[in-house]
Protein backbone atom coordinates (compact mmCIF):
# COMPACT_ATOMS: atom_id res chain seq x y z
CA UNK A 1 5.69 31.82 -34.05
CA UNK A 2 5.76 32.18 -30.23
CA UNK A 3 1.65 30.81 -30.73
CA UNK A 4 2.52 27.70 -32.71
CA UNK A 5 5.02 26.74 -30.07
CA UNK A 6 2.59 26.84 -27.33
CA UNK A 7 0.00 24.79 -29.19
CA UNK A 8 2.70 22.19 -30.25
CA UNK A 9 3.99 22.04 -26.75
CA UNK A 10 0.17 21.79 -25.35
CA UNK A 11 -0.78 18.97 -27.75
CA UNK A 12 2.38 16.96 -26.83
CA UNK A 13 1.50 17.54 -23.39
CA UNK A 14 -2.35 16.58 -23.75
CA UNK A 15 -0.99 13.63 -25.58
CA UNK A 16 1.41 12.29 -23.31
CA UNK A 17 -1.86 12.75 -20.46
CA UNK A 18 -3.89 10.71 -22.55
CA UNK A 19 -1.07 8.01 -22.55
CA UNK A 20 -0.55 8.01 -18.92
CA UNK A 21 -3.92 8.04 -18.23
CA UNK A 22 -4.81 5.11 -20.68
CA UNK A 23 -1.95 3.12 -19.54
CA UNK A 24 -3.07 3.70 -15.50
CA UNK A 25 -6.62 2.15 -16.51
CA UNK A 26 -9.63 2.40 -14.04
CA UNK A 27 -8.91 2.13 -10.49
CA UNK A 28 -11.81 0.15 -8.42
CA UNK A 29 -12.27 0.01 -4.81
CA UNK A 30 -13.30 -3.08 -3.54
CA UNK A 31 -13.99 -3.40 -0.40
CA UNK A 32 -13.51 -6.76 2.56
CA UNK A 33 -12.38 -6.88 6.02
CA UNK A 34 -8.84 -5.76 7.09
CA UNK A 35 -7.98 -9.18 7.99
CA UNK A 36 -8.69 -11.15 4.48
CA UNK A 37 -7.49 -7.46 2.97
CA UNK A 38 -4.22 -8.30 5.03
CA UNK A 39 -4.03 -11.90 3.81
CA UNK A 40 -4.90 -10.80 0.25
CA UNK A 41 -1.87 -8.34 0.51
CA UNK A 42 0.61 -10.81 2.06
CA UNK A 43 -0.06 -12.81 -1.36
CA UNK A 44 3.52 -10.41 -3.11
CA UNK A 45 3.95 -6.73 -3.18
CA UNK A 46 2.06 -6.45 -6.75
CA UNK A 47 -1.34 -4.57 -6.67
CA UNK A 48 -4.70 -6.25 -7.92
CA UNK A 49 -5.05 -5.89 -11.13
CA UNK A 50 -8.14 -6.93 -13.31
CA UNK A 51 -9.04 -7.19 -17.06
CA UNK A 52 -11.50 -5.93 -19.04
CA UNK A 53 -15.41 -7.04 -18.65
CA UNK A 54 -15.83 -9.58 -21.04
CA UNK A 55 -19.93 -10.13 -22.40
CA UNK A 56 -21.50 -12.66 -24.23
CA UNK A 57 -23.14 -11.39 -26.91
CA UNK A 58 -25.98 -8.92 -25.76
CA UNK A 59 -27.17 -8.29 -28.84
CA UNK A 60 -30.32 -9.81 -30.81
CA UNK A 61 -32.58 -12.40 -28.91
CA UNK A 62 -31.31 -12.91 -25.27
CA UNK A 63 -32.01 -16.18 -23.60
CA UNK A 64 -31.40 -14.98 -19.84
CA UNK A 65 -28.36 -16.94 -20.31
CA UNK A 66 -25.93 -14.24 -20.88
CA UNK A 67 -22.98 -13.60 -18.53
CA UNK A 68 -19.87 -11.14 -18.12
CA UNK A 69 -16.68 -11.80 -16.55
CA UNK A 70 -13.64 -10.50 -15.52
CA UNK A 71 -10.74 -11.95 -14.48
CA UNK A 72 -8.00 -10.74 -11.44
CA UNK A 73 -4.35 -11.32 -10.48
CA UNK A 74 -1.71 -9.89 -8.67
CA UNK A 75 1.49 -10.40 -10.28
CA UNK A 76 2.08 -13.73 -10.73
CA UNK A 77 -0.65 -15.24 -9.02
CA UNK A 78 -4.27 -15.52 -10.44
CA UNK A 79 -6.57 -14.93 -8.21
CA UNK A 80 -9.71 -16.21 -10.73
CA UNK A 81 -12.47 -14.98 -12.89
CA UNK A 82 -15.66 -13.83 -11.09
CA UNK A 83 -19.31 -14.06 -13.63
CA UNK A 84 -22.50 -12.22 -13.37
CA UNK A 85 -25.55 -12.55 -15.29
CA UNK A 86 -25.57 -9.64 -17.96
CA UNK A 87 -29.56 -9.86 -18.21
CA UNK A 88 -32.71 -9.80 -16.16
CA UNK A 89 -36.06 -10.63 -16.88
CA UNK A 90 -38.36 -7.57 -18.52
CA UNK A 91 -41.97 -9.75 -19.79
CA UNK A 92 -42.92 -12.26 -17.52
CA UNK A 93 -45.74 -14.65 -18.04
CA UNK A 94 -47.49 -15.60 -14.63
CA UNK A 95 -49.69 -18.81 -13.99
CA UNK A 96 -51.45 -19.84 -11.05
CA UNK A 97 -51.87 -23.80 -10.62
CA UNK A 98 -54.48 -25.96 -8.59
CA UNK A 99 -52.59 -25.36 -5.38
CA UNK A 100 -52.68 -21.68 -5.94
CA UNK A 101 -48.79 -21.45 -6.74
CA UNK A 102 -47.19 -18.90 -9.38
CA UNK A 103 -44.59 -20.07 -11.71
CA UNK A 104 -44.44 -18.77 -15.13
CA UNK A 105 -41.73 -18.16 -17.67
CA UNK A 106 -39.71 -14.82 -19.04
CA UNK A 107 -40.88 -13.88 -22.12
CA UNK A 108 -38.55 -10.78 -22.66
CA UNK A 109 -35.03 -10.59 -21.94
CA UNK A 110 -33.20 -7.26 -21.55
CA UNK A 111 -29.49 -6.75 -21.36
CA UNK A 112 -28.34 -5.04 -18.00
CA UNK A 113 -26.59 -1.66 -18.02
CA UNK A 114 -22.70 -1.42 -18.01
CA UNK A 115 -22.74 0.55 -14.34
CA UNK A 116 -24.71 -2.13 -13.25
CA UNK A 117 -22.99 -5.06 -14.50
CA UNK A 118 -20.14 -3.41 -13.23
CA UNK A 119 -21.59 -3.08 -9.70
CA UNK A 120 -22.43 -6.46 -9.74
CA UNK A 121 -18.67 -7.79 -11.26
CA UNK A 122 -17.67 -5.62 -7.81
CA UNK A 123 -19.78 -7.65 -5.59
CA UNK A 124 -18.17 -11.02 -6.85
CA UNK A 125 -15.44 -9.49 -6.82
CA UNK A 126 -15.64 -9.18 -2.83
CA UNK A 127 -16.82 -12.46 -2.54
CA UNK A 128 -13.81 -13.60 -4.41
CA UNK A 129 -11.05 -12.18 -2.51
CA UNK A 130 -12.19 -13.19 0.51
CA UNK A 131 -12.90 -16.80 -0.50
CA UNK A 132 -9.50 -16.89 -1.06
CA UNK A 133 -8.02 -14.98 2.02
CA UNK A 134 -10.36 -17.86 3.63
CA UNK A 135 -8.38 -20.39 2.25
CA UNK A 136 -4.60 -19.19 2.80
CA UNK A 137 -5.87 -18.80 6.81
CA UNK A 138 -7.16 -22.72 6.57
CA UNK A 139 -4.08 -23.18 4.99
CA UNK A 140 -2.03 -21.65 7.51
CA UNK A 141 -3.81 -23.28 10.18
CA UNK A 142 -2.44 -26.82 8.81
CA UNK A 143 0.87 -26.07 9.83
CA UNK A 144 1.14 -28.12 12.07
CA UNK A 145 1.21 -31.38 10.17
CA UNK A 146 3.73 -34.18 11.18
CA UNK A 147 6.63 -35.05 8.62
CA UNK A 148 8.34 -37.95 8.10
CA UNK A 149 11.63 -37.56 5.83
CA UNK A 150 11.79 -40.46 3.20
CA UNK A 151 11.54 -38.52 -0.05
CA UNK A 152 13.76 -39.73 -2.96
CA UNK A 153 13.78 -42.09 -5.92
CA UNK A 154 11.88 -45.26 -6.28
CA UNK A 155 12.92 -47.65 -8.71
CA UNK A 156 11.02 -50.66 -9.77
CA UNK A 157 12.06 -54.27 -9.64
CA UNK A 158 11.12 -57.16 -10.57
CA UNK A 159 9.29 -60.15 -8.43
């Protein structure tokens, strides 16, 4: 008896883990410089939060084409979708012209690994967020703009 009360209280708890775990998702560390991370933070008091990866197809005949995304916000406000190619170039055909210049073509496509498309989603991701801390300092620095007030309704007449 005392047994079966144990394991039923265990698997509730290992349950309930599994819930709070799934429902935390995967935390990322992403790292810029403290003043775009301080602009970035200023945005509202909501953390970053990010989707899932999102692939074209990688399956069957690549074309080189292929990309994965993922997009961020933080609460309210969007803060985009960053995309990374999701192949790279395994068969490559070489030629050498008159001028003694290689070019050539890819024969054989191979679909990245998940750790590394995920590397390179973090990368973007960087690039990203401080693109945008960028821009809220330009915008701050336009402050100083001269206002005239004459705002209201216009209404048409005729000539």
């Amino acid at each position: 008896m005392n047994k079966q009360i144990i394991t039923i209280i265990l698997g509730l708890f290992l349950m309930a883990s599994l819930v709070v775990a799934v429902g935390l998702g995967i935390n990322k560390d992403v790292s810029i410089d403290s003043i775009y991370k301080d602009k970035i933070e200023a945005i509202n008091n909501d953390s970053i939060e990010r989707g899932d990866i999102t692939c074209d197809n990688l399956e069957g005949i690549l074309t080189g084409s292929e990309t994965c995304s993922q997009k961020m916000w933080k609460g309210d406000y969007q803060l985009g979708e960053v995309s990374v190619s999701a192949t790279k170039c395994n068969l490559f055909n070489k030629t050498l012209n008159e001028f003694n210049e290689t070019s050539g073509e890819c024969l054989e496509w191979v679909a990245l690994k998940d750790d590394k498309i995920i590397e390179e989603i973090t990368k973007q991701q960087e690039k990203k967020l401080e693109e945008i801390a960028k821009t809220i300092i330009k915008r701050e620095g336009e402050v100083n703009k001269k206002q005239i007030d004459d705002a209201g309704i216009i209404t048409l007449k005729e000539r």
